[in-house]
Protein backbone atom coordinates (compact mmCIF):
# COMPACT_ATOMS: atom_id res chain seq x y z
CA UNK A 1 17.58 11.65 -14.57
CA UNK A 2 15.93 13.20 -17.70
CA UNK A 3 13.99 10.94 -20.20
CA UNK A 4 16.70 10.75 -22.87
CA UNK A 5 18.44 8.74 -20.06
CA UNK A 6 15.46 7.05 -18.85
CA UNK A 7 14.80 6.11 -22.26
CA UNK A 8 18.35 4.49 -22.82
CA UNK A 9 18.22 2.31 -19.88
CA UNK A 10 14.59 1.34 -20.41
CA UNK A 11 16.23 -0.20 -23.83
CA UNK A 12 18.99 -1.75 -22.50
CA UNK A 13 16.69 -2.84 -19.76
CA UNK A 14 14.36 -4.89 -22.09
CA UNK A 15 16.82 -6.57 -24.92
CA UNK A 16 16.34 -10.03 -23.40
CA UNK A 17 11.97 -9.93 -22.78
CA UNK A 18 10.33 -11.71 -25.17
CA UNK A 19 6.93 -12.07 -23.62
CA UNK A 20 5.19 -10.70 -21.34
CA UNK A 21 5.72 -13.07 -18.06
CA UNK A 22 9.75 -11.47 -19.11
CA UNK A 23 8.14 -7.91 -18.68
CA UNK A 24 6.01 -8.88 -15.58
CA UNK A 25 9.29 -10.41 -13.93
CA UNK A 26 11.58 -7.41 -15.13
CA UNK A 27 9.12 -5.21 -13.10
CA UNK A 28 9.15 -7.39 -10.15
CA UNK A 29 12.65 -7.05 -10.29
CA UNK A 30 13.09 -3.52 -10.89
CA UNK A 31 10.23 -2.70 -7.89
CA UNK A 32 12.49 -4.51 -5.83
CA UNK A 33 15.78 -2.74 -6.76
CA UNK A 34 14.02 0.20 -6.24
CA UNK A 35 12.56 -0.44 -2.84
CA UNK A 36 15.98 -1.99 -1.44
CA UNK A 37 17.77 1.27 -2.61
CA UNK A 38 15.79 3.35 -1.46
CA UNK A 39 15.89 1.48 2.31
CA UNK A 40 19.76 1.57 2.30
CA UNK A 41 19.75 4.96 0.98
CA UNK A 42 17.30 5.90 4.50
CA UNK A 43 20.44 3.76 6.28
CA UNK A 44 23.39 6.21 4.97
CA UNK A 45 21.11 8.98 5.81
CA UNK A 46 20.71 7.46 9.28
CA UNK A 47 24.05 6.53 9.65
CA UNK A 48 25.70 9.40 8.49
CA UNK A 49 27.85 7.89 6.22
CA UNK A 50 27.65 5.68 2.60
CA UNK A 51 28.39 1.85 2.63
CA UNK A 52 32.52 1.05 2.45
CA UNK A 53 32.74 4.42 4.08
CA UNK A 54 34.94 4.90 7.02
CA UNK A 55 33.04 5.85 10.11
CA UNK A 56 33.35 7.89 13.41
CA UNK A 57 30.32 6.61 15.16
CA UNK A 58 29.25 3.36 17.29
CA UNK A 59 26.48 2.87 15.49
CA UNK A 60 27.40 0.83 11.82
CA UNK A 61 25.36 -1.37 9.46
CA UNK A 62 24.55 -5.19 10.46
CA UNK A 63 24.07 -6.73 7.50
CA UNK A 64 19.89 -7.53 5.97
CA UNK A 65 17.30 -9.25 7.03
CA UNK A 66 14.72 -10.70 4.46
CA UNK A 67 11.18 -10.35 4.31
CA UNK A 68 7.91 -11.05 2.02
CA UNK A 69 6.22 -7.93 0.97
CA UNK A 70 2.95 -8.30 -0.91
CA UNK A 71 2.18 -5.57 -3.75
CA UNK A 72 -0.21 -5.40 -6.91
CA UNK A 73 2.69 -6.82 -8.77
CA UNK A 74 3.01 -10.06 -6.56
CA UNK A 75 5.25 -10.95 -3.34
CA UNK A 76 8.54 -9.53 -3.28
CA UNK A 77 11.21 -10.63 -1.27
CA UNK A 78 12.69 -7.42 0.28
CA UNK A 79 16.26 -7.35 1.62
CA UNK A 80 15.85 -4.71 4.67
CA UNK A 81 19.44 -3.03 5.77
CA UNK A 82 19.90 -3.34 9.80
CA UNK A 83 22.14 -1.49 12.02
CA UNK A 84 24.09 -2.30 15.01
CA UNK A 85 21.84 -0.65 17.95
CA UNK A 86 18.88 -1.32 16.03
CA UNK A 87 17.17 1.89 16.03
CA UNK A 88 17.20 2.34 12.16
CA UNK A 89 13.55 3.10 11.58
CA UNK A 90 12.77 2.36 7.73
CA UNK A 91 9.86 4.66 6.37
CA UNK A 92 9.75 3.07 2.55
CA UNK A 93 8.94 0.05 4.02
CA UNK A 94 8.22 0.21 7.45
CA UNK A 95 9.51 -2.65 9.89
CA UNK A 96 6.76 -5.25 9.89
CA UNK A 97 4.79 -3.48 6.95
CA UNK A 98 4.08 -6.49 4.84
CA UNK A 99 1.51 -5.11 2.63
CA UNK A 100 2.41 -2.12 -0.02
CA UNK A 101 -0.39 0.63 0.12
CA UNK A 102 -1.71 -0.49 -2.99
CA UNK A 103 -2.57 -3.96 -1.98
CA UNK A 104 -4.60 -2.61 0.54
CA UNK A 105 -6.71 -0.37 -2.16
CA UNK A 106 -7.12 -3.77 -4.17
CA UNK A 107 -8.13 -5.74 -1.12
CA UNK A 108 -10.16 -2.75 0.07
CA UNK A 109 -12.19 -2.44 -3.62
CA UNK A 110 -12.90 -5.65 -4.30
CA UNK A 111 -14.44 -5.90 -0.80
CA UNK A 112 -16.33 -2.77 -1.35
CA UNK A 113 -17.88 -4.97 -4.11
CA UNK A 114 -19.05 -7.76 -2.22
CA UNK A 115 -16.71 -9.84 -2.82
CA UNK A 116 -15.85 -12.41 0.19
CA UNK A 117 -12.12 -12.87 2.04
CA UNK A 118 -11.89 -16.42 0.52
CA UNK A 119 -13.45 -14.53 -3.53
CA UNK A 120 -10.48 -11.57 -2.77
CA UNK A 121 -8.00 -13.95 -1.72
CA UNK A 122 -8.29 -16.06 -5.06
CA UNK A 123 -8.79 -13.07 -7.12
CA UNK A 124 -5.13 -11.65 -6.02
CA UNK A 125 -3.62 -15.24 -6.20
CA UNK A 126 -5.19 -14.99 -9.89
CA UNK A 127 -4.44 -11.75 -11.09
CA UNK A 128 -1.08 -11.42 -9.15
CA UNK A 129 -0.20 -15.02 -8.76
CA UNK A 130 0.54 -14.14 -4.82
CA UNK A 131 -1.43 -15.89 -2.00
CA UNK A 132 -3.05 -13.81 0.74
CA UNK A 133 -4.60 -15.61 3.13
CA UNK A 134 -8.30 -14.87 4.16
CA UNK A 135 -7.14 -14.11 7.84
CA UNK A 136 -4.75 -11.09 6.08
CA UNK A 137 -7.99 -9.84 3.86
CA UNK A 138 -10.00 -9.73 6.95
CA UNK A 139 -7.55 -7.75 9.26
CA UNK A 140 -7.22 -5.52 6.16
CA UNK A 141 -11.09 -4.79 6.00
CA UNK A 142 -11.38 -4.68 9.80
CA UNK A 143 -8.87 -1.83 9.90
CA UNK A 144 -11.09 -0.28 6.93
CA UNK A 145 -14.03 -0.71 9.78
CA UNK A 146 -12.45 0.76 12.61
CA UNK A 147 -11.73 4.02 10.37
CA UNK A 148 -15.37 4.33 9.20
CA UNK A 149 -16.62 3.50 12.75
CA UNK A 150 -14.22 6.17 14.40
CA UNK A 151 -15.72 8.65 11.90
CA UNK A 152 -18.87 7.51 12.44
CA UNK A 153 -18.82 8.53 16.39
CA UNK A 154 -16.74 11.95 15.80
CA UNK A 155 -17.81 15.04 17.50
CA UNK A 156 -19.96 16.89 15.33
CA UNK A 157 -20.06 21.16 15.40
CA UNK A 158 -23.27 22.19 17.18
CA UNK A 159 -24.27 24.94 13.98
CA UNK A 160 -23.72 24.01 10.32
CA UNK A 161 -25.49 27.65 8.69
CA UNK A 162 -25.43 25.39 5.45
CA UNK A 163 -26.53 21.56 4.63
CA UNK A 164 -26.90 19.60 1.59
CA UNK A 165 -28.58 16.27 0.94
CA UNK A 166 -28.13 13.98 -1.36
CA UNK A 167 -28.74 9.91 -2.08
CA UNK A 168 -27.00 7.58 -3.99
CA UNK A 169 -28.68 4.52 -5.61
CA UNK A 170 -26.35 1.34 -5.33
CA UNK A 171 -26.53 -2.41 -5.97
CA UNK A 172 -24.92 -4.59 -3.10
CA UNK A 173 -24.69 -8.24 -2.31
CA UNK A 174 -26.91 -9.36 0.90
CA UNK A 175 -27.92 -13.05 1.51
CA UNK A 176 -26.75 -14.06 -1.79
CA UNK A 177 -28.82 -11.92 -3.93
CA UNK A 178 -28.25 -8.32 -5.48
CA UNK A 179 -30.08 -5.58 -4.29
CA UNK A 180 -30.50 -1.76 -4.58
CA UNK A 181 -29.28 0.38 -1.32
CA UNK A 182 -30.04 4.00 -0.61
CA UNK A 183 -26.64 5.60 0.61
CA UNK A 184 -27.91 9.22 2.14
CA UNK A 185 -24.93 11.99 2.23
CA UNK A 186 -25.17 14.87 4.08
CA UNK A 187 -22.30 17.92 3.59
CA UNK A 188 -22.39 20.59 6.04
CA UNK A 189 -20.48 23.71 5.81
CA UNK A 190 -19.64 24.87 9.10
CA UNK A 191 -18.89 28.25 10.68
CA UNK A 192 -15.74 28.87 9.41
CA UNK A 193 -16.49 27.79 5.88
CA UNK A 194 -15.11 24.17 5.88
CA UNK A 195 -17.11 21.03 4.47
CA UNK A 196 -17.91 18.41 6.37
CA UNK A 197 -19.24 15.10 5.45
């Protein structure tokens, strides 16, 4: 699609918004156009065939099943295409994926700024007008954990020829007070010329 088409449907698109909770529902609705053709396109590639199609195979469609999926632009309510043997494996949004990538980054941020689960989870019900319950923040941040802590214990290369150090000044919250925290980095460059933090 080139923009001089883009551009005609964006106009036809927005005739009836007036304000902008029209434009923030018109891009609710448009996300979720997108993502539910985009998850019965991965069907007909799946399935071989398009929808209406006639088909040689056992396996067919099975109608939808619904389900909340929370993004920066609020919950959408996502009608996922099923098939008969059940092995359709959706990769736009995965089967129970309930959080969009993006989400995560938010949730992930705003923690990184000391916020708590119960300050994040108002924030998004404010900004986003979506509630995400503290227990869903936490998981969130606790898979953020496990990441840094399986980095943390990786096996290191027993000769880096090159090492650089550096510190970072930041503020942080602890026990309810702002304070300055000395982040150290060290970047090694290791024998065959890759960095490594």
């Amino acid at each position: 699609m080139n923009k001089k088409e883009l551009s005609t449907l964006v106009d036809q698109a927005s005739k009836g918004i007036t304000n902008e909770d029209d434009m923030a529902e018109a891009m609710k609705f448009i996300r979720k156009s997108f993502y539910e053709k985009a998850l019965n396109a991965e069907l007909d590639d799946h399935l071989g065939y398009q929808k209406h199609a006639v088909s040689d195979g056992n396996n067919t469609r099975n109608g939808h099943s619904s389900k909340t999926v929370y993004s920066d632009s609020g919950a959408l309510e996502i009608q996922t295409p099923r098939d008969r043997n059940g092995d359709f494996e959706p990769q736009a949004i995965k089967k129970r994926q309930t959080r969009l990538p993006l989400m995560d980054a938010k949730i992930t941020y705003l923690y990184s700024k000391g916020l708590s689960t119960r300050e994040i989870s108002e924030t998004l019900e404010e900004l986003y007008d979506t509630e995400v319950s503290a227990t869903l923040i936490s998981r969130v941040t606790d898979a953020g954990l496990e990441q840094v802590i399986e980095w943390q214990s990786r096996p290191l290369d027993d000769v880096y020829p090159i090492i650089y150090l550096d510190c970072i000044v930041v503020k942080i919250r602890q026990d309810k007070h702002v304070i300055n925290k000395a982040i150290y980095l060290a970047l090694g460059v290791n024998m065959e010329g890759h960095k490594e933090l």
